[in-house]
Protein backbone atom coordinates (compact mmCIF):
# COMPACT_ATOMS: atom_id res chain seq x y z
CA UNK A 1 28.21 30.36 22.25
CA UNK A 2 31.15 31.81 20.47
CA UNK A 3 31.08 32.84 16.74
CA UNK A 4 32.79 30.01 15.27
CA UNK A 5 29.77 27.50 16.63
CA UNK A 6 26.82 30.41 15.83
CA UNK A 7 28.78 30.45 12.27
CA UNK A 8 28.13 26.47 11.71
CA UNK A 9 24.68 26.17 13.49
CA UNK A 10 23.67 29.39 10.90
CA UNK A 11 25.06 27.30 8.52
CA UNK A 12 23.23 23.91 9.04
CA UNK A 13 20.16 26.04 9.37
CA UNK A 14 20.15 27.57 6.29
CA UNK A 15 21.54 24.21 4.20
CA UNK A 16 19.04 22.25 6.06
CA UNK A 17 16.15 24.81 4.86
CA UNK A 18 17.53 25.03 0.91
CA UNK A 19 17.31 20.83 1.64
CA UNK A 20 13.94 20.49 2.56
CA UNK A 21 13.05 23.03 -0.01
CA UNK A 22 14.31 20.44 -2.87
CA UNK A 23 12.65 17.59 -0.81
CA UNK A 24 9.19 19.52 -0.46
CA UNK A 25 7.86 18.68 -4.49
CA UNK A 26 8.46 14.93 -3.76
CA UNK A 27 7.45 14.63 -0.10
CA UNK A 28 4.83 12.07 -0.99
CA UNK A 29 7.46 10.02 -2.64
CA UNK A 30 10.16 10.06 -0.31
CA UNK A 31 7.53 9.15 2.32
CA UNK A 32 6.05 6.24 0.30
CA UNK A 33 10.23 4.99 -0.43
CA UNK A 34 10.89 5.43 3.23
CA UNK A 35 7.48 3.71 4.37
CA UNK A 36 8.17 0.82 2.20
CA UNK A 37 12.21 0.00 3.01
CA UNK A 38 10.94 0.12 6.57
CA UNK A 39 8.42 -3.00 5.73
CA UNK A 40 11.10 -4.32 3.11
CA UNK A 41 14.52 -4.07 5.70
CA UNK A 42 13.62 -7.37 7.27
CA UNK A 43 14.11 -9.21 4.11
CA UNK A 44 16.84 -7.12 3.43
CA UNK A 45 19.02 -8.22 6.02
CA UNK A 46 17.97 -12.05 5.75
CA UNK A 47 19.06 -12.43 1.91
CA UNK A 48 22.52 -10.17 3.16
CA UNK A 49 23.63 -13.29 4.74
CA UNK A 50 23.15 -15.10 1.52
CA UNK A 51 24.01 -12.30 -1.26
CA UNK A 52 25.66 -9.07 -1.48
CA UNK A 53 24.03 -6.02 0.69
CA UNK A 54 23.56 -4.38 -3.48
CA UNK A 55 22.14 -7.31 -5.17
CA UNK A 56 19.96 -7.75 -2.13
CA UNK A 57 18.75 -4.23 -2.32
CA UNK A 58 18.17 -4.23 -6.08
CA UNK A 59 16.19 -8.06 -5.88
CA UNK A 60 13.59 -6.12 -3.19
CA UNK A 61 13.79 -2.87 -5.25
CA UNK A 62 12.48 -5.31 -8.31
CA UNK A 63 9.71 -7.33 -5.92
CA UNK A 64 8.60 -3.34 -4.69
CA UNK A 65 7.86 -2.40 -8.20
CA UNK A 66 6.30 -6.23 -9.22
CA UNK A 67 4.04 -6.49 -5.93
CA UNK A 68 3.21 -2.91 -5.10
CA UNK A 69 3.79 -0.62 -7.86
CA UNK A 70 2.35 -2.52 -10.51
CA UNK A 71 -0.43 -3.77 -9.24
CA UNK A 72 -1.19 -0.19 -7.52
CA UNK A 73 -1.01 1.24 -10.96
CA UNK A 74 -3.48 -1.77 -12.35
CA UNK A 75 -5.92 -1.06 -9.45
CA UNK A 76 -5.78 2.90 -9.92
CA UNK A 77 -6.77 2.47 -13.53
CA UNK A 78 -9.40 -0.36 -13.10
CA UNK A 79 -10.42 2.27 -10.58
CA UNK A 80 -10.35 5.54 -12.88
CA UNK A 81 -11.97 3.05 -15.32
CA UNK A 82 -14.85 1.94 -13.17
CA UNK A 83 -15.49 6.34 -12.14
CA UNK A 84 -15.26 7.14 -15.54
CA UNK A 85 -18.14 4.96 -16.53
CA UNK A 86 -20.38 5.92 -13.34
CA UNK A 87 -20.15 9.18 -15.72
CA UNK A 88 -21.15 7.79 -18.85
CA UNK A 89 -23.73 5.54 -17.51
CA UNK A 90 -26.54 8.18 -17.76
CA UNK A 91 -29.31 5.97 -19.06
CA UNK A 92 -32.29 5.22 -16.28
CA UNK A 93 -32.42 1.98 -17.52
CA UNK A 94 -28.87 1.44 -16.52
CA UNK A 95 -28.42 3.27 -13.54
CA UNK A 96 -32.26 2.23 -11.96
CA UNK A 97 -33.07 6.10 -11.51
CA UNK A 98 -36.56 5.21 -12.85
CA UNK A 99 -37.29 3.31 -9.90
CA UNK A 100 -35.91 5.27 -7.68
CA UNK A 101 -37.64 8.55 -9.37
CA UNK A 102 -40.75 6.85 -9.01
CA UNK A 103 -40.23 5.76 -5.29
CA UNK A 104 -39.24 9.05 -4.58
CA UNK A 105 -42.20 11.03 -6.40
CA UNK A 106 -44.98 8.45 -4.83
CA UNK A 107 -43.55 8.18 -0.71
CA UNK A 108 -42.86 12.50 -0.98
CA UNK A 109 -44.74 13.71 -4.02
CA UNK A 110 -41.57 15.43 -5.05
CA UNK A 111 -40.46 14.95 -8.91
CA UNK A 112 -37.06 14.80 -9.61
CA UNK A 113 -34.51 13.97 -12.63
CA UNK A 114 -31.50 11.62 -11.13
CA UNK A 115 -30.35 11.03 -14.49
CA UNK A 116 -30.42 14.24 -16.19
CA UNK A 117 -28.64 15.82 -13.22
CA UNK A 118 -26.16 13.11 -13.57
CA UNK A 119 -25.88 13.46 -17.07
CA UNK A 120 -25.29 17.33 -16.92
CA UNK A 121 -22.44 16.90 -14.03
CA UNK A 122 -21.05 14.15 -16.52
CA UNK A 123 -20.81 16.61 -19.17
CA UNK A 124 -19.41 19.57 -16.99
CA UNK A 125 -16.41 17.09 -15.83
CA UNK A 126 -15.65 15.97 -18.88
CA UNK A 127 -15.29 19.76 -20.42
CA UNK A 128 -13.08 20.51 -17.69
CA UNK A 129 -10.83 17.52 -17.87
CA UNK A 130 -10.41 18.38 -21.16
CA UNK A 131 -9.72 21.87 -20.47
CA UNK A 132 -7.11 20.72 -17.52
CA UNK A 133 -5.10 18.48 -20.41
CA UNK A 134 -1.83 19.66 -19.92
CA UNK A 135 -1.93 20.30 -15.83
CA UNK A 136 -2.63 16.61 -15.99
CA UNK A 137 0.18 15.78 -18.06
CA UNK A 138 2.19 17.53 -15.73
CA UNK A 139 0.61 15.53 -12.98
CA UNK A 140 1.70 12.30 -14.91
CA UNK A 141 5.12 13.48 -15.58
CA UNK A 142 5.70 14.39 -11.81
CA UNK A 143 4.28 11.14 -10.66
CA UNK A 144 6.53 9.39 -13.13
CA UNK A 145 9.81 11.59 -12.00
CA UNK A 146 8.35 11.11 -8.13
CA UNK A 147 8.08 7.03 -8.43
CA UNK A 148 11.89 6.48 -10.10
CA UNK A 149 12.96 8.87 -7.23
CA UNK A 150 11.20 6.91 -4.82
CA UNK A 151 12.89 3.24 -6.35
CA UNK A 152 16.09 4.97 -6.36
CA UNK A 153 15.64 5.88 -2.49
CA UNK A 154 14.37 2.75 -1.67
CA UNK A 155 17.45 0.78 -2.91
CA UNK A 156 20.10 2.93 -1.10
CA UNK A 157 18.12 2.87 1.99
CA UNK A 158 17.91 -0.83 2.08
CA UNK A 159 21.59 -1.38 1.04
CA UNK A 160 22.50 1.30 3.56
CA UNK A 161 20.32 1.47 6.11
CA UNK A 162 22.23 -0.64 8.66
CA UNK A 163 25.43 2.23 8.23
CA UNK A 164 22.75 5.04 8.84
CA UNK A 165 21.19 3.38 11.82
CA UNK A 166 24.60 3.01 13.02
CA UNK A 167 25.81 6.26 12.51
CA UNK A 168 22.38 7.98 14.03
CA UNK A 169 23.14 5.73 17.14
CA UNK A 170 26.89 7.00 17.19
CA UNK A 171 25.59 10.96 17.39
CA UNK A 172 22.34 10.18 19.80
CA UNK A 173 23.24 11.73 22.80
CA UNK A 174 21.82 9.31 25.12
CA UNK A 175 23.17 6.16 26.51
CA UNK A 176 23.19 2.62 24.38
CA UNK A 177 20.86 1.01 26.42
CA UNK A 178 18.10 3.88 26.47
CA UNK A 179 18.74 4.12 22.57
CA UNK A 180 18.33 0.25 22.09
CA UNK A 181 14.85 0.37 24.20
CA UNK A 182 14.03 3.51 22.55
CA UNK A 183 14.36 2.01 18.75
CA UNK A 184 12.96 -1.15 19.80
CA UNK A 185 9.60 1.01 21.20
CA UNK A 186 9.58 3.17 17.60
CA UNK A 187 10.12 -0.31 15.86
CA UNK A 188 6.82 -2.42 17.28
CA UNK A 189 4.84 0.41 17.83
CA UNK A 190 5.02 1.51 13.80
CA UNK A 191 4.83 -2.08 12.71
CA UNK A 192 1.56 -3.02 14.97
CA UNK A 193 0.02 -0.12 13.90
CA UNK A 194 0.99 -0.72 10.00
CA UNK A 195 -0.18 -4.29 9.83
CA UNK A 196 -3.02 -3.28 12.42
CA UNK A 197 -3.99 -0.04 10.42
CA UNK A 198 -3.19 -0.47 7.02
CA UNK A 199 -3.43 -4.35 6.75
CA UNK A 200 -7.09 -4.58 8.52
CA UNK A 201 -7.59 -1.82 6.05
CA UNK A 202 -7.21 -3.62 3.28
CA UNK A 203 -8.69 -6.78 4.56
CA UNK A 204 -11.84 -4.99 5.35
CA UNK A 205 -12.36 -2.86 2.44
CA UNK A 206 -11.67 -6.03 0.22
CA UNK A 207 -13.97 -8.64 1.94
CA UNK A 208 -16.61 -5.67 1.87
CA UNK A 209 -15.95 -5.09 -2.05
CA UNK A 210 -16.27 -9.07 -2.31
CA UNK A 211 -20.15 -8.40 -0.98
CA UNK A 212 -21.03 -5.50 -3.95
CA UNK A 213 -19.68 -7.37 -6.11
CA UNK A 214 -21.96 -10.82 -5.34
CA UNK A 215 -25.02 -8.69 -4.99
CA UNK A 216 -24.36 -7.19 -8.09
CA UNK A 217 -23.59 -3.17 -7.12
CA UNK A 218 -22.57 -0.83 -10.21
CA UNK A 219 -19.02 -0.02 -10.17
CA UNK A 220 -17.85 -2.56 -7.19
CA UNK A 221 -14.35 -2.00 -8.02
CA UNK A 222 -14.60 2.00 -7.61
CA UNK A 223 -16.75 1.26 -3.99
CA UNK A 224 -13.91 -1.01 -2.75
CA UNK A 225 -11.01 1.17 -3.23
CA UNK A 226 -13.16 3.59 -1.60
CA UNK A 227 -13.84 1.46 1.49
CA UNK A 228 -10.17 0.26 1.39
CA UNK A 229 -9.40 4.00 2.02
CA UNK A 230 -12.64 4.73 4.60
CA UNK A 231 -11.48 1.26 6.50
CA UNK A 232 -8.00 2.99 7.21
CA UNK A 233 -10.21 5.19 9.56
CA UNK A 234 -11.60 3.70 12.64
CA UNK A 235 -15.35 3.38 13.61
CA UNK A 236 -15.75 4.42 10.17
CA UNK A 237 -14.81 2.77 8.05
CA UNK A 238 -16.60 0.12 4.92
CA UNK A 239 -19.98 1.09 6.78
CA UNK A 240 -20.28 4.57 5.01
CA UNK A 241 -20.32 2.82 1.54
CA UNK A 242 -22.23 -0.83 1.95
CA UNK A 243 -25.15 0.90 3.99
CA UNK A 244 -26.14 2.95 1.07
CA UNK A 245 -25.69 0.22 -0.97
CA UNK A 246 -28.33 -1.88 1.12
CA UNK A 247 -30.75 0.69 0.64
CA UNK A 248 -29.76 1.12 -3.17
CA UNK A 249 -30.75 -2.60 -3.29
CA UNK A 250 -33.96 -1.87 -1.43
CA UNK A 251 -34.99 0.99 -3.37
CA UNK A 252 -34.36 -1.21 -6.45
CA UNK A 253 -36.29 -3.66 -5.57
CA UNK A 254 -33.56 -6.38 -4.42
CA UNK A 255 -34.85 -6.71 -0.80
CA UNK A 256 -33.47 -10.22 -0.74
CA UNK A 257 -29.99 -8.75 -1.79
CA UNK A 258 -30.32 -6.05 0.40
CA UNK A 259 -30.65 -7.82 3.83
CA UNK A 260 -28.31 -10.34 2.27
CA UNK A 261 -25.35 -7.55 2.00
CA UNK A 262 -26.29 -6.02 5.32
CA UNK A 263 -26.10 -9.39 7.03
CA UNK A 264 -22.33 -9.89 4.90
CA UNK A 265 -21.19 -6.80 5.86
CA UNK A 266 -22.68 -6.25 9.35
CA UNK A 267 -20.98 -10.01 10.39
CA UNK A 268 -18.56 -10.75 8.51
CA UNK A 269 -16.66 -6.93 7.51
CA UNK A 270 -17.77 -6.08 10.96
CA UNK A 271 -15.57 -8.73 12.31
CA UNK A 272 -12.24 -7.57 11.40
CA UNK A 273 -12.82 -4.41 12.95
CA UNK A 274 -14.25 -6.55 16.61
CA UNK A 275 -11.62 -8.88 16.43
CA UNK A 276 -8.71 -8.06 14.31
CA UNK A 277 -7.59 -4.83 15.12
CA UNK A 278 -7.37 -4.86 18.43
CA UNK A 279 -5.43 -8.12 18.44
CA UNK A 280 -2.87 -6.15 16.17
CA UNK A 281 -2.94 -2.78 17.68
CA UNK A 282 -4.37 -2.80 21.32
CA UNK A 283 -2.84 -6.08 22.43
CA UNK A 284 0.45 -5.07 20.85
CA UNK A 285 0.73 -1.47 20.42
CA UNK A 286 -1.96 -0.52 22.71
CA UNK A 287 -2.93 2.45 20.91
CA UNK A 288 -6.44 3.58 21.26
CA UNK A 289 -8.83 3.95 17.49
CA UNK A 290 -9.04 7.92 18.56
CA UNK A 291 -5.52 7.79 18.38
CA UNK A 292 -5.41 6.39 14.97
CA UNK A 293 -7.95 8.60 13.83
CA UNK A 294 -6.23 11.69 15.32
CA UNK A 295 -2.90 10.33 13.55
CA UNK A 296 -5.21 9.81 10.30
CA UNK A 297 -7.26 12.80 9.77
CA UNK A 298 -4.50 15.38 10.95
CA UNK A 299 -1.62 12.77 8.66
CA UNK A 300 -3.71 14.00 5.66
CA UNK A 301 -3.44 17.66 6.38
CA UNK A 302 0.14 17.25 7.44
CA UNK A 303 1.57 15.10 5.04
CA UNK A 304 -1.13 14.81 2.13
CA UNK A 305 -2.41 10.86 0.79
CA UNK A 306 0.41 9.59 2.90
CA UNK A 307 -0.82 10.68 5.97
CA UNK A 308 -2.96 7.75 5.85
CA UNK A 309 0.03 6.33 6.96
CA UNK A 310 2.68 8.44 8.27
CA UNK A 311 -0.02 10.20 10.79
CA UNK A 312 -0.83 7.23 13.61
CA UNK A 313 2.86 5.98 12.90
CA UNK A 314 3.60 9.79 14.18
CA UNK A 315 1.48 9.66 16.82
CA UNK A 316 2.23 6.23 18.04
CA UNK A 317 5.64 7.13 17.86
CA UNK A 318 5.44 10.31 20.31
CA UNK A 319 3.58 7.53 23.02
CA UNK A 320 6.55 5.49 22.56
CA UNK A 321 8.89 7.96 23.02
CA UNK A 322 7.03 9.44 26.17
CA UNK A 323 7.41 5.11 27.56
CA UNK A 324 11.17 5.46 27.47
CA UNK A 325 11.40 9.11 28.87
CA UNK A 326 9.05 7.86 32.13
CA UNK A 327 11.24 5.05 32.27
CA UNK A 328 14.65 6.69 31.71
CA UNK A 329 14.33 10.07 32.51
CA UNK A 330 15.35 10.27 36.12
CA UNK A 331 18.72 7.84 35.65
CA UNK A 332 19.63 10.43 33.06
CA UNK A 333 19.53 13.83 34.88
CA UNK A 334 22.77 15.22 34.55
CA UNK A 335 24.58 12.65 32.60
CA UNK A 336 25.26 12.62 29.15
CA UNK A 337 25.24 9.20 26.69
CA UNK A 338 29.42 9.26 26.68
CA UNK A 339 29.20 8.64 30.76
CA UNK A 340 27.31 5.10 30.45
């Protein structure tokens, strides 16, 4: 390597860290923008044979922030809204710690005060959210800044995302045809494992909420966005939420309810995990569930909430890429992509 190329390779190495330095405070954002122009490009490219590639871009920009961001925000404060009153509701009457004190206190002779201990953790939270006023502000202001940054991505990768794919295929050094199988692998692996991962996800956690709510369950709304998120991890799941909730009912004195939920949930919830997902992801993708709860678990630590999402798309994506090496790797032993 002469000077002149270690010169410009020090250079793209040190521009490239300053980059992701200014990328770093909105990762989450940028993520989410380039998560959801990947789900929105098919559209994109349908209306661009009707409209402009802008006006295109701008309409899905528009139906991003009517169907996902809006209603996200609704469901986040219907959500905050639901947790704030588990702490307020500190009455026995309300919460049925009465019966449950009195269960407890007869079956182990053990005397305890649910509500009082609820009541005192209410109070503690509430003193420090008060006290944390201003980091939250900050928090809202950053999420505001992060979400226009994330619209603004969104549009320019839809309106230019054919010109980028085309000028990432133009500096790939590998051959046309091993690029075109090796995009169409990335492609169908991270959409089988999106609608088979985060779809079933939300199916599941939502036909499970449907169940607290009919057998009456304090703070449904709060339990299903919780299972929506524990449904995004395999052979976990909605269970870890509507099992205590059975024996909530059968503490309480709702036996009828009780078997009635676990029945629901045990059936029906239990079904999209038997029968959906792997019609999605092991027919299509097949990816095994450790996989996707490798991809999960170590997504959150790598990439924070939207690991969720990014982490089995990762993951999936490296046993793609491993297909097309086994398949291509021998044919490309000494060549490069110009020789083809």
């Amino acid at each position: 390597m002469n000077l002149s190329r270690g010169y410009l390779i020090a250079l793209v190495l040190v521009f490239a860290y300053l980059s992701w330095q200014l990328v770093t405070p909105f990762l989450q954002y940028v993520l989410a923008a380039i998560l959801v122009a990947f789900m929105l490009s098919p559209l994109q490219r349908r209306l661009e044979q009707r409209i402009s590639d802008a006006v295109a871009a701008f309409a899905l920009v528009v139906f991003a922030l009517v169907v996902l961001v809006v209603p996200f925000v609704v469901v986040v404060a219907v959500v905050a809204g639901d947790a704030a009153d588990m702490f307020q509701q500190v009455d026995p009457e309300n919460l049925g710690t009465s019966e449950i004190e009195s269960r407890i206190e007869e079956e182990l002779g053990i005397t305890v005060d649910i509500a009082g201990t609820v009541a005192d953790s209410a109070e503690q939270i509430g003193t420090i959210l008060v006290e944390r006023t201003a980091a939250w502000f900050s928090v809202f202001t950053h999420a505001m800044i992060g979400i226009g940054l994330a619209l603004f991505l969104i549009y320019y990768l839809l309106r230019d995302g054919d010109r980028l794919l085309v000028w990432l295929h133009e500096r790939t050094p590998l051959p046309d045809d091993v690029q075109s199988d090796l995009y169409d692998e990335l492609e169908r692996v991270t959409w089988a494992v999106l609608a088979g991962h985060v779809l079933i996800a939300v199916v599941q956690g939502t036909i499970a909420g449907l169940g607290l709510f009919a057998t009456g369950i304090p703070n449904a709304a709060f339990w299903t966005f919780v299972m929506i998120v524990l449904s995004l991890i395999p052979l976990i799941g909605s269970f870890l939420v509507w099992a205590p909730a059975v024996g909530y009912l059968l503490i309480t004195g709702a036996p009828v309810l009780a078997v009635g939920l676990a029945v629901y949930s045990t059936i029906i919830v239990g079904a999209t995990d038997d029968y959906l997902r792997p019609i999605v992801v092991d027919r299509y993708a097949k990816i095994s569930p450790a996989v996707i709860i490798l991809g999960v678990l170590g997504g959150i630590y790598a990439f924070g909430i939207m690991g969720l999402f990014f982490g089995p798309v990762v993951v999936g994506a490296l046993i793609a890429v491993l297909r097309v090496v086994d398949e291509h790797y021998d044919r490309l032993e000494g060549k490069t992509g110009t020789e083809y």
